[in-house]
N, C-alpha and C. Protein backbone atom coordinates (compact mmCIF):
# COMPACT_ATOMS: atom_id res chain seq x y z
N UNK A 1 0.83 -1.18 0.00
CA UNK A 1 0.00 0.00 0.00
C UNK A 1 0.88 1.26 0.00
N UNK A 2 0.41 2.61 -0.65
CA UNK A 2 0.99 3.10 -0.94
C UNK A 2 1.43 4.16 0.78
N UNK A 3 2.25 4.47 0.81
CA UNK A 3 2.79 5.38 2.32
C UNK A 3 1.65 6.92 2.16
N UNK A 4 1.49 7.08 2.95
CA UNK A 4 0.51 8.41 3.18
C UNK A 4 2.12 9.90 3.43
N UNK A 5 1.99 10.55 2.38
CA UNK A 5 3.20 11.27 2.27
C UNK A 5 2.67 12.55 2.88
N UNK A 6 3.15 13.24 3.93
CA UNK A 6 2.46 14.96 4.58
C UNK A 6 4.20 16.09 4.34
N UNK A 7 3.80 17.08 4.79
CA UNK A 7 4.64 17.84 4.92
C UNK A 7 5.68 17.31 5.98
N UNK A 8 5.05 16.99 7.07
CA UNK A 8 5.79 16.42 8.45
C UNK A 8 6.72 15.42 8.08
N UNK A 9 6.73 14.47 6.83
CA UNK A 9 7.30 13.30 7.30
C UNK A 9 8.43 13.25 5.61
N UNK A 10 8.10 14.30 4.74
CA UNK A 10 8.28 13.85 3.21
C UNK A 10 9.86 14.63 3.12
N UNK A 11 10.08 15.11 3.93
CA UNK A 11 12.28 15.52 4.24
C UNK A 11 13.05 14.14 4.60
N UNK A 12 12.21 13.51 5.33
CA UNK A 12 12.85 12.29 6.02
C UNK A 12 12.76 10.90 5.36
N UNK A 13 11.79 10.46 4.15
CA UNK A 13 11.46 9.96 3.14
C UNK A 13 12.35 10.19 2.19
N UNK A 14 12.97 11.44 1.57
CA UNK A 14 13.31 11.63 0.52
C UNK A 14 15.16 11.37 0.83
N UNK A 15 15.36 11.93 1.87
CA UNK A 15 16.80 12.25 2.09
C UNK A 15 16.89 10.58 2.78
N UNK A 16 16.02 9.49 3.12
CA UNK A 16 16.39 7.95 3.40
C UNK A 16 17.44 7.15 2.99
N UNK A 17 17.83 7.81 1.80
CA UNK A 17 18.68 6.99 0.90
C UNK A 17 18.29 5.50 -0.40
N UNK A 18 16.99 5.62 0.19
CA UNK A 18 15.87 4.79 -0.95
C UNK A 18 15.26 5.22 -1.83
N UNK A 19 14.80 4.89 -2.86
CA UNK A 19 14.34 5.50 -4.19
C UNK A 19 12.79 6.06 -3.72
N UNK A 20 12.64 7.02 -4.23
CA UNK A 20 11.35 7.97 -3.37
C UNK A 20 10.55 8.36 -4.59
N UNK A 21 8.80 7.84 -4.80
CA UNK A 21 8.28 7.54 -5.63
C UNK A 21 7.09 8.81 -4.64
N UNK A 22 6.52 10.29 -5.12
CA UNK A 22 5.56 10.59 -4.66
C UNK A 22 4.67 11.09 -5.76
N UNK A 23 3.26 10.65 -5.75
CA UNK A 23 2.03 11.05 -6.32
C UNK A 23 1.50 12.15 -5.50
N UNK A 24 1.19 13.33 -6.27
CA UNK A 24 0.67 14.40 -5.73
C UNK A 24 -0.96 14.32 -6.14
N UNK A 25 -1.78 14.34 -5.27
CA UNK A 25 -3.04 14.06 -5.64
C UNK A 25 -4.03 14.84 -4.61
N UNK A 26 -5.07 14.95 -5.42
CA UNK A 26 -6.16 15.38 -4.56
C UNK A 26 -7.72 14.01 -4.95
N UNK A 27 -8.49 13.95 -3.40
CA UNK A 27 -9.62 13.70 -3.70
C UNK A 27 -10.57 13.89 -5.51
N UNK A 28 -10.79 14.76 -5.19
CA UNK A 28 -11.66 15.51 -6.92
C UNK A 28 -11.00 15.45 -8.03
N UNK A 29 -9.82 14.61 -8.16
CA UNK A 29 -9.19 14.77 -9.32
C UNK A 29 -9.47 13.45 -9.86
N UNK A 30 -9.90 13.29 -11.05
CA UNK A 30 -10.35 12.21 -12.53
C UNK A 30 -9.32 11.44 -12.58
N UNK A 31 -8.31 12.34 -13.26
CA UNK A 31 -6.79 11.63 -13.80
C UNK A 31 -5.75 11.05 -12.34
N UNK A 32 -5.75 11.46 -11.24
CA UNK A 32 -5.49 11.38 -10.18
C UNK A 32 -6.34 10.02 -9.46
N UNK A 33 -7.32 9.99 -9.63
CA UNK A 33 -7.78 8.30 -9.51
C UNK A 33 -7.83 7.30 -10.57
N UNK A 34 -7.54 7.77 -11.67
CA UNK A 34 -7.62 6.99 -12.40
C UNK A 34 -6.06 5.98 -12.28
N UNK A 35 -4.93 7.14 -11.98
CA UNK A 35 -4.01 6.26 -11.75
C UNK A 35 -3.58 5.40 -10.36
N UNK A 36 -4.35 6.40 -9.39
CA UNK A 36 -4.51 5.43 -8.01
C UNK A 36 -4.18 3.91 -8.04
N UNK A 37 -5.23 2.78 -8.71
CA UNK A 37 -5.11 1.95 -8.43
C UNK A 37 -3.10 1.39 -9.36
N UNK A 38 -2.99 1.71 -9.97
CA UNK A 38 -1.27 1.75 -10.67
C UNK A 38 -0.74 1.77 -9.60
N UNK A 39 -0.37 2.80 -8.87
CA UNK A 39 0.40 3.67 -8.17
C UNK A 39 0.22 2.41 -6.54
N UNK A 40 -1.18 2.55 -6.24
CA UNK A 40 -0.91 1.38 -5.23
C UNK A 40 -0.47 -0.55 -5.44
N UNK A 41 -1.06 -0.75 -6.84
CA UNK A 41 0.13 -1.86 -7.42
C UNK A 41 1.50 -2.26 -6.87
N UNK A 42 1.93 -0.81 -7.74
CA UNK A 42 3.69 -0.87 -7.63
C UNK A 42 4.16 -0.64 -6.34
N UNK A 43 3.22 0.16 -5.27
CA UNK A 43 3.90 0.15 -4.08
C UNK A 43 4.20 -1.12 -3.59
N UNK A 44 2.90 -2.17 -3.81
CA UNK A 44 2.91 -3.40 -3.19
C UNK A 44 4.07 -4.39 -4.08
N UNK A 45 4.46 -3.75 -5.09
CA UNK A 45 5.05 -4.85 -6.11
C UNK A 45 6.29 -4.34 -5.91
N UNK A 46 6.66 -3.19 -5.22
CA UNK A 46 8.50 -2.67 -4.90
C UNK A 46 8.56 -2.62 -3.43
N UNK A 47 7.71 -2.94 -2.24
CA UNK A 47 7.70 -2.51 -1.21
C UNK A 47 9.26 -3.33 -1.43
N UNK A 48 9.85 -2.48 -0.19
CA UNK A 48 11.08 -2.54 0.17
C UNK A 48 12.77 -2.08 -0.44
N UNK A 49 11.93 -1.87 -1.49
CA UNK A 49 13.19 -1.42 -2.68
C UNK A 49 12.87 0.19 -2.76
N UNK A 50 10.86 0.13 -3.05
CA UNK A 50 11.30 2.23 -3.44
C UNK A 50 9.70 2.13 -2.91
N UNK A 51 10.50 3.73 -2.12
CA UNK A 51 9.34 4.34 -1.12
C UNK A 51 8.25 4.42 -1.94
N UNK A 52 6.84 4.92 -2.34
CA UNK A 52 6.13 5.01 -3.21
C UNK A 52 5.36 5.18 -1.93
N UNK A 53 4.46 6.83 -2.30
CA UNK A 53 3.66 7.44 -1.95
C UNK A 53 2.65 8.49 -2.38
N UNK A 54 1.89 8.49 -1.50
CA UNK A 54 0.79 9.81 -2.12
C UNK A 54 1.06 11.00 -1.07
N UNK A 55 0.80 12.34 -2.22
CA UNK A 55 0.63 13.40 -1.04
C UNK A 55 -0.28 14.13 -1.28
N UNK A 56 -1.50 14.23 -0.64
CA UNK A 56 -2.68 14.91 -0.84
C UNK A 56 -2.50 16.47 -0.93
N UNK A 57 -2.26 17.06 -1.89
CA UNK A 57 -2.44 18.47 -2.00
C UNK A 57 -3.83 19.49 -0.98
N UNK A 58 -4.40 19.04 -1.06
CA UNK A 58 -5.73 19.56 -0.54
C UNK A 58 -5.19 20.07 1.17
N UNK A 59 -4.27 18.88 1.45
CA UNK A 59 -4.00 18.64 3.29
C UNK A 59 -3.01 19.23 3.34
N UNK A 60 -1.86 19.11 2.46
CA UNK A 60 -0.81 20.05 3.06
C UNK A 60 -0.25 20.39 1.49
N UNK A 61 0.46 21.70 1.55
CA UNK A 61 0.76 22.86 0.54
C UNK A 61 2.41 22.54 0.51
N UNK A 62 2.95 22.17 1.61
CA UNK A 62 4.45 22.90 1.89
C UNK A 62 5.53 22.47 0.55
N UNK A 63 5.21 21.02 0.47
CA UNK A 63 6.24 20.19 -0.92
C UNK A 63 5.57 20.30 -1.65
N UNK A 64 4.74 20.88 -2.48
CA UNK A 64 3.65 21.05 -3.88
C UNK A 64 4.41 22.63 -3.85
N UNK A 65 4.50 23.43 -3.22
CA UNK A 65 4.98 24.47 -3.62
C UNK A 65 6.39 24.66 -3.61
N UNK A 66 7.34 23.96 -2.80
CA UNK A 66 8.47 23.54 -2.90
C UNK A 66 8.95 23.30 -4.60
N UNK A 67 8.08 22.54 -4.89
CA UNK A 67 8.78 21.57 -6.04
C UNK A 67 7.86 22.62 -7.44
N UNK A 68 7.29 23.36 -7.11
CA UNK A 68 6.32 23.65 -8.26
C UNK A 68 5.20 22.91 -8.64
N UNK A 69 4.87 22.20 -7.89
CA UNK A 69 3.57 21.75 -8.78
C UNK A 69 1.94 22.23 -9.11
N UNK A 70 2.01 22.31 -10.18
CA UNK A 70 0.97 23.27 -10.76
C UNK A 70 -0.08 22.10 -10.82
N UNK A 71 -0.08 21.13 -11.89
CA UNK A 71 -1.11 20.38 -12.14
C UNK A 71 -0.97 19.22 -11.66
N UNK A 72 -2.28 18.35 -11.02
CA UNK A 72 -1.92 16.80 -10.61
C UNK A 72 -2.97 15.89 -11.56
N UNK A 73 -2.69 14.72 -11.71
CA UNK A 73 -1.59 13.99 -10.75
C UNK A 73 0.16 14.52 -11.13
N UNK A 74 0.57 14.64 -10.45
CA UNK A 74 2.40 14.82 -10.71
C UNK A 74 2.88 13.98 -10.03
N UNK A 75 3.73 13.23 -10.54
CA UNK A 75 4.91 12.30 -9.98
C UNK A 75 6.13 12.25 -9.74
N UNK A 76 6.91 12.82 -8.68
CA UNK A 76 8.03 13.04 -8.83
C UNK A 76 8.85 11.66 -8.16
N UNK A 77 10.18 11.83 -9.00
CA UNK A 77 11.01 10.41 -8.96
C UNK A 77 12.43 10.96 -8.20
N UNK A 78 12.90 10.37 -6.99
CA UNK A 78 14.10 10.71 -6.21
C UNK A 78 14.65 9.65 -6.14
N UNK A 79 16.20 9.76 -6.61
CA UNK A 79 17.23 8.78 -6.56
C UNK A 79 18.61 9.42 -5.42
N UNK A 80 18.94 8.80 -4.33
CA UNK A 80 19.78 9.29 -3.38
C UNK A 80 19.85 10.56 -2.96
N UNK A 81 17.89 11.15 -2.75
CA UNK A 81 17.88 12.32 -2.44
C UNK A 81 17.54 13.39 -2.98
N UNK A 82 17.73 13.20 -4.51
CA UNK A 82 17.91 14.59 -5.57
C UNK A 82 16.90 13.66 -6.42
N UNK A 83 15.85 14.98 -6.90
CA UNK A 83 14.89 14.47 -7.92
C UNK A 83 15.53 14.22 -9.54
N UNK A 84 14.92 13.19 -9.81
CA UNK A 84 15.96 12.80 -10.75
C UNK A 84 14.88 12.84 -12.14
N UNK A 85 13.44 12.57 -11.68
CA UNK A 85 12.42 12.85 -12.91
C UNK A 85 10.94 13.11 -12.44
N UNK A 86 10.04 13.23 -13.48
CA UNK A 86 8.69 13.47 -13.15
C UNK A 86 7.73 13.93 -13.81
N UNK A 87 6.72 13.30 -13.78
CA UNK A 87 5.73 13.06 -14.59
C UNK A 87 4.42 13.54 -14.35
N UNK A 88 4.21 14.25 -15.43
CA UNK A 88 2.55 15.81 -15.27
C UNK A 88 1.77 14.80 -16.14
N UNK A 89 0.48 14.23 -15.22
CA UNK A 89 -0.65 13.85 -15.98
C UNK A 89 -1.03 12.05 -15.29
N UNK A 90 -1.98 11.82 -16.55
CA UNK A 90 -2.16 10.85 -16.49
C UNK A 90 -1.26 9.57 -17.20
N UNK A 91 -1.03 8.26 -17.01
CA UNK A 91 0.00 7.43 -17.58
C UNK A 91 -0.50 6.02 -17.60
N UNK A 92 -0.10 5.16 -18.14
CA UNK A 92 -0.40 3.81 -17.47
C UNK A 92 0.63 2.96 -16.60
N UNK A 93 0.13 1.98 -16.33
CA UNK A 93 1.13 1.45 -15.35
C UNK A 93 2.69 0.79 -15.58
N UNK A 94 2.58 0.58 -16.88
CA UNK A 94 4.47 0.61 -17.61
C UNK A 94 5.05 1.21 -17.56
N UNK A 95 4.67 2.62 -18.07
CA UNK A 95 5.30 3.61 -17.96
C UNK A 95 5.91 4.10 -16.69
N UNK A 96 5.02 3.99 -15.63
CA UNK A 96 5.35 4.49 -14.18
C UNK A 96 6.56 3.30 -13.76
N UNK A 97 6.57 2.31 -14.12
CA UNK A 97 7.54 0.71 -13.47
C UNK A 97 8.45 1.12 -14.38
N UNK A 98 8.36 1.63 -15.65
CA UNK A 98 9.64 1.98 -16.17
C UNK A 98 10.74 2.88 -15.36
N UNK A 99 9.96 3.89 -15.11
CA UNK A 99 10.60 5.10 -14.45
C UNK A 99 11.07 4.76 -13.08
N UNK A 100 10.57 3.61 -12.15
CA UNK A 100 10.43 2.98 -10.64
C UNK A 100 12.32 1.93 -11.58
N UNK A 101 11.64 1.27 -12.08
CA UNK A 101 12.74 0.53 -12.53
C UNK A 101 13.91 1.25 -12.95
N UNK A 102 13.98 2.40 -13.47
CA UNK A 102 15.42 3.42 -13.65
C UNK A 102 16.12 4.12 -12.18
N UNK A 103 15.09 4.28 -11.42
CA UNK A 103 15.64 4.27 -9.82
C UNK A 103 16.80 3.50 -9.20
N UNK A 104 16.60 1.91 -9.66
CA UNK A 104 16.86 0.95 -8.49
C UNK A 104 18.36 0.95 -9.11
C-alpha cells in the first residue's frame, strides 16, 4: 500500500537513501484516480526497494509548492535524495515501473 506522504514526514522519506516515488493528488481529481489503483500496485510490487507514496495536495501545501507543482496527478522520482524525474498527468502502469525501474 501506498505510504501516506504529509509535509511532516516527506524531508525524512526523501533524504532515506531509498528510491522515493511521490504522487501528488487530490480527492476531486479524474486523472489522479484513475491512476490510483497503478500507483498502489507498484507500491505493493516494490515494497522494500522504493518508497512510493501519495501526497494529498488539498492537506498540506508545503512540498507542492516547494517543487512547483501546478497540475496533478504529478509524480516526482528521487534517486539518493535529488529528484531525478517526473511526470505531469495521467499514464499507465508501464510507464510508471519503467521510471520505478530506472531508480533501483
Amino acid at each position: 500500500m501506498a505510504l501516506t506522504i504529509t509535509d511532516a514526514n516527506a524531508k525524512e522519506l526523501i533524504e532515506s537513501g531509498k528510491p522515493v516515488v511521490i504522487d501528488f493528488w487530490a480527492e476531486w481529481c479524474g486523472p489522479c484516480r484513475q491512476i490510483a489503483p497503478s500507483v498502489e500496485e507498484l507500491a505493493v510490487q516494490y515494497e522494500g526497494q522504493v518508497i512510493i507514496g501519495k501526497y494529498n495536495v488539498d492537506d498540506d501545501s508545503e512540498l507542492s509548492s516547494e517543487f512547483g507543482i501546478r497540475n496533478i496527478p504529478t509524480l516526482l522520482f528521487f534517486k539518493d535524495g535529488k529528484l531525478v524525474d517526473k511526470h505531469v498527468g495521467s499514464t499507465s502502469k508501464s510507464d510508471l515501473e519503467t521510471k520505478i525501474k530506472a531508480l533501483l
